[in-house]
N, C-alpha and C. Protein backbone atom coordinates (compact mmCIF):
# COMPACT_ATOMS: atom_id res chain seq x y z
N UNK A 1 23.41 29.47 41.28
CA UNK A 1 22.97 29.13 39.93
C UNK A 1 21.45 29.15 39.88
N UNK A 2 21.06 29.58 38.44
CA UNK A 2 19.60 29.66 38.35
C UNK A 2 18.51 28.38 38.67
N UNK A 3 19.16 27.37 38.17
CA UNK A 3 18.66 26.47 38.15
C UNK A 3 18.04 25.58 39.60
N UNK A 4 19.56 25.95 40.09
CA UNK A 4 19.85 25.20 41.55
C UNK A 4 18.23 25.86 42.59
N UNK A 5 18.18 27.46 42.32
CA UNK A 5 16.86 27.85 43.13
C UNK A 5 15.62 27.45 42.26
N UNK A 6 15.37 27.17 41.40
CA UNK A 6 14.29 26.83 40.79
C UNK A 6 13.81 25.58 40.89
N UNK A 7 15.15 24.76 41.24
CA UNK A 7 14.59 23.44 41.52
C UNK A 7 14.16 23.38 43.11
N UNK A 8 14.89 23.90 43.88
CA UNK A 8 14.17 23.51 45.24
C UNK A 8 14.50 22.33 46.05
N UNK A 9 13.52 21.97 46.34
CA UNK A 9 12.93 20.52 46.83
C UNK A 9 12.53 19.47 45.77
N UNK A 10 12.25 19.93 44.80
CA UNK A 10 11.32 19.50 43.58
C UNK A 10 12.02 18.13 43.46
N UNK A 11 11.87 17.22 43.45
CA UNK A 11 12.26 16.19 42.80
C UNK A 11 11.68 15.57 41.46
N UNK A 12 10.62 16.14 40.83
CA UNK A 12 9.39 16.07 39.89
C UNK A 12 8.64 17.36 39.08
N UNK A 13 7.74 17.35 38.60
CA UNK A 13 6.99 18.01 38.07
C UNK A 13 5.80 17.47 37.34
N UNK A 14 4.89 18.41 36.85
CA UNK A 14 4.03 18.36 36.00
C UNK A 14 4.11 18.54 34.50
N UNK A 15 3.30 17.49 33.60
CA UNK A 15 3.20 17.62 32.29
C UNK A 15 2.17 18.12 31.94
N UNK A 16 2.35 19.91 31.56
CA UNK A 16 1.35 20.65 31.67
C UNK A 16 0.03 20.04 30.63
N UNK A 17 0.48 19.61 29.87
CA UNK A 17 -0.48 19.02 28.47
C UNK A 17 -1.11 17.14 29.34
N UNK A 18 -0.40 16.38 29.90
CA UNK A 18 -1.69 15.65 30.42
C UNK A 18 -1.36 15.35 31.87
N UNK A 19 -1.05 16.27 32.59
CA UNK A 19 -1.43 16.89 34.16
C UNK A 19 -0.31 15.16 34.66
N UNK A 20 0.26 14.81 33.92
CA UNK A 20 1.18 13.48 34.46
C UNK A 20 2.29 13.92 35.50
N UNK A 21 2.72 13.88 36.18
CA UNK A 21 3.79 14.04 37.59
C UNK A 21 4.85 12.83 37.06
N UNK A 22 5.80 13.55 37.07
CA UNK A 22 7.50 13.14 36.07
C UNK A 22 8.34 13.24 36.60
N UNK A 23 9.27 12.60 37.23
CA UNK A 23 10.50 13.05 38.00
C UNK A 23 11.50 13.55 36.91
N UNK A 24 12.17 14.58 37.16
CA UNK A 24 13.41 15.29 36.74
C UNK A 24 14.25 14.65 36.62
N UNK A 25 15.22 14.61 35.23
CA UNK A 25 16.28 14.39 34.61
C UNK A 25 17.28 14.09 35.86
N UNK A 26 18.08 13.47 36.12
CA UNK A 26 19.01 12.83 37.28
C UNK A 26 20.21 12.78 36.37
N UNK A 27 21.20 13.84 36.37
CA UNK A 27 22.38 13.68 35.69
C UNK A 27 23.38 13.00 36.16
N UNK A 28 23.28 12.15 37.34
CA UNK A 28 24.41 11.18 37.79
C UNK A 28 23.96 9.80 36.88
N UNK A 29 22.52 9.38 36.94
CA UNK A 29 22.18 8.58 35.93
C UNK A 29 21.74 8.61 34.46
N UNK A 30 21.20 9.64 34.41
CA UNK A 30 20.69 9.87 33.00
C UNK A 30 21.53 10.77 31.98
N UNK A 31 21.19 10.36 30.84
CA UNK A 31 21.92 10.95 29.27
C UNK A 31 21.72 12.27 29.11
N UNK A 32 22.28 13.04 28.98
CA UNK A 32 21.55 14.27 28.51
C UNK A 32 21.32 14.43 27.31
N UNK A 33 21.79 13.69 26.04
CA UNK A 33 21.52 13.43 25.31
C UNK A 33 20.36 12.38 24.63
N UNK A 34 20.37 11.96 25.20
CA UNK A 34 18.98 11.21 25.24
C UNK A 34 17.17 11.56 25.92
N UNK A 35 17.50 12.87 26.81
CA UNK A 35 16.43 13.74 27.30
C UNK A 35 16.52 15.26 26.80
N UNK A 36 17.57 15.96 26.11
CA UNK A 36 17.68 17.07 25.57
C UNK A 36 18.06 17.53 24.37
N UNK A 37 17.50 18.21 23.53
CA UNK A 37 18.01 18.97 22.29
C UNK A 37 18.21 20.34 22.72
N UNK A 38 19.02 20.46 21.91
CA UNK A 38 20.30 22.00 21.75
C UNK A 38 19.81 22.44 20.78
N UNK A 39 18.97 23.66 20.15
CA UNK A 39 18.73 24.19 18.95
C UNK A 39 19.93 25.76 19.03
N UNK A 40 19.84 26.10 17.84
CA UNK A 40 21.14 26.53 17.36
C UNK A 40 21.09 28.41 18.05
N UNK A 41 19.86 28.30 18.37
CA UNK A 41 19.32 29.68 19.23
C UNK A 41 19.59 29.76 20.94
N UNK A 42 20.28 28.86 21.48
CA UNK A 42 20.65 28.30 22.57
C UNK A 42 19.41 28.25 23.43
N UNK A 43 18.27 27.42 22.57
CA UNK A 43 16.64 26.78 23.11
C UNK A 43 16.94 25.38 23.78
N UNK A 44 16.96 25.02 24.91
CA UNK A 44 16.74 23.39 25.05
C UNK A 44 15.36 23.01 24.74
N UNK A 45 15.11 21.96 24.59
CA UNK A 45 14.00 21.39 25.11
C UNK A 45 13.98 19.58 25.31
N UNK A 46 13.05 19.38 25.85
CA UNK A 46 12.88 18.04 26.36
C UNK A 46 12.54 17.06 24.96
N UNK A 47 13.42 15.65 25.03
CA UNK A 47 13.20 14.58 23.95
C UNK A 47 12.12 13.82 24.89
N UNK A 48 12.49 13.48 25.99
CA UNK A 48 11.63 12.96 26.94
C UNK A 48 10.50 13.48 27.97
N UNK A 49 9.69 12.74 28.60
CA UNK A 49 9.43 13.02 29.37
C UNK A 49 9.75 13.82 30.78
N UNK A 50 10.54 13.36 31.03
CA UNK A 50 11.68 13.76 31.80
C UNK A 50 12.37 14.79 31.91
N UNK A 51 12.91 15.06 30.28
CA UNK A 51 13.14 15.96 29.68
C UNK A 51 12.44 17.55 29.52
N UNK A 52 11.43 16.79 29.26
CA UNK A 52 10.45 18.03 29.36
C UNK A 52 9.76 18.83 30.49
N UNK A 53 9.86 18.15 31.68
CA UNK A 53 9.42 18.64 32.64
C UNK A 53 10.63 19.09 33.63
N UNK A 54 11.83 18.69 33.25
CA UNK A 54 13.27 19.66 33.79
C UNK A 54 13.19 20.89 32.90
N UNK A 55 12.88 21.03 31.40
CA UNK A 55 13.26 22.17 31.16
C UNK A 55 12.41 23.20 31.72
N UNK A 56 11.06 23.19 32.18
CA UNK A 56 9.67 23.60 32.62
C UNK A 56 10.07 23.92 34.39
N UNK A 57 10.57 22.77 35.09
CA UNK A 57 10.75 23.03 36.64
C UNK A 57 11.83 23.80 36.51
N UNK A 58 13.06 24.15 35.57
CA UNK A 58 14.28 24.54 36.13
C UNK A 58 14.60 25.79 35.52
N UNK A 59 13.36 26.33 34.35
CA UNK A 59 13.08 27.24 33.57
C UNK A 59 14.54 27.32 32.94
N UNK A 60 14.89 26.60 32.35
CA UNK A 60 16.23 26.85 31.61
C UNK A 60 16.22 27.42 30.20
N UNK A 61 14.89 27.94 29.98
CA UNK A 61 14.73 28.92 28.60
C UNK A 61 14.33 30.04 28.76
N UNK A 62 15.11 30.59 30.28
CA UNK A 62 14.78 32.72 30.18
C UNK A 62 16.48 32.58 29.35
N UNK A 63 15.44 34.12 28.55
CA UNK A 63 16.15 34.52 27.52
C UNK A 63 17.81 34.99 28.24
N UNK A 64 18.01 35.21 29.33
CA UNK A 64 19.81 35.35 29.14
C UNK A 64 20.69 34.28 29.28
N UNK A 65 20.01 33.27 29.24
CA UNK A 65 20.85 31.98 29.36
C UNK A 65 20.75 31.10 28.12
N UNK A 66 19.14 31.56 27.13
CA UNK A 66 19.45 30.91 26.18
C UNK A 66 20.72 31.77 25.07
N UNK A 67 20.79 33.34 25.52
CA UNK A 67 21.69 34.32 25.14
C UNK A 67 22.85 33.50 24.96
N UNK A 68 23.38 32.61 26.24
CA UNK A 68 24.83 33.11 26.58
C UNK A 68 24.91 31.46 26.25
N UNK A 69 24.06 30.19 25.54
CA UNK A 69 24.12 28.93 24.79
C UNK A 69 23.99 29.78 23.40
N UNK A 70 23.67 30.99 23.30
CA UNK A 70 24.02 31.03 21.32
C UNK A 70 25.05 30.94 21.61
N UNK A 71 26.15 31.86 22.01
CA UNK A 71 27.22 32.60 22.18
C UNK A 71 28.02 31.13 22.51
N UNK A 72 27.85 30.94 23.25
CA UNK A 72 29.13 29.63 23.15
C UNK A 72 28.77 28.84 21.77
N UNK A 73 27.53 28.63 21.64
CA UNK A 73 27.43 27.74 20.47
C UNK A 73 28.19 28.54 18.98
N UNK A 74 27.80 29.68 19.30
CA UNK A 74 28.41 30.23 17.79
C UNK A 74 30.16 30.49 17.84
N UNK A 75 30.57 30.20 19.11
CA UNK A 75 32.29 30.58 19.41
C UNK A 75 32.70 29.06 19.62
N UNK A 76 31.91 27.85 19.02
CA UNK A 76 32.54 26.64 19.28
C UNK A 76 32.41 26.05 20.54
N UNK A 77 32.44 26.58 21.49
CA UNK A 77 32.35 25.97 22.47
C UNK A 77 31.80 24.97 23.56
N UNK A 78 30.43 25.00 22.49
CA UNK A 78 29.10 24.20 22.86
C UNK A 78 28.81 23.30 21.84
């Protein structure tokens, strides 16, 4: 999975806008709803902090994956 090599080791990241070091979204504990929006173009992006620097470390907005979140989103599925 894309994600899985992009993250690495990473346990964190950077907030490119004020250089802050953020640990990554932890989906055994954290909401995903409460750190992510779904726009209808299959765009995530970060509500949080947190949020924002998983979508940035795990690059989860190259275009064939936001492709294949329209596509479920527009077939219901998402």
């Amino acid at each position: 999975m894309n994600c899985n090599r992009c993250k690495g080791s990473n346990v964190g990241g950077i907030i490119q806008q004020t250089k802050e070091y953020v640990r990554l979204f932890h989906p055994r504990v954290d909401d995903w709803e409460e750190h992510f929006r779904l726009s209808e173009d299959g765009r995530i992006t970060g509500r949080t902090k947190e949020g924002t620097v998983t979508v940035d470390v795990l690059a989860m907005n190259l275009p064939h994956l936001m492709n294949r979140r329209r596509i479920l989103i527009e077939m219901g599925l998402w």
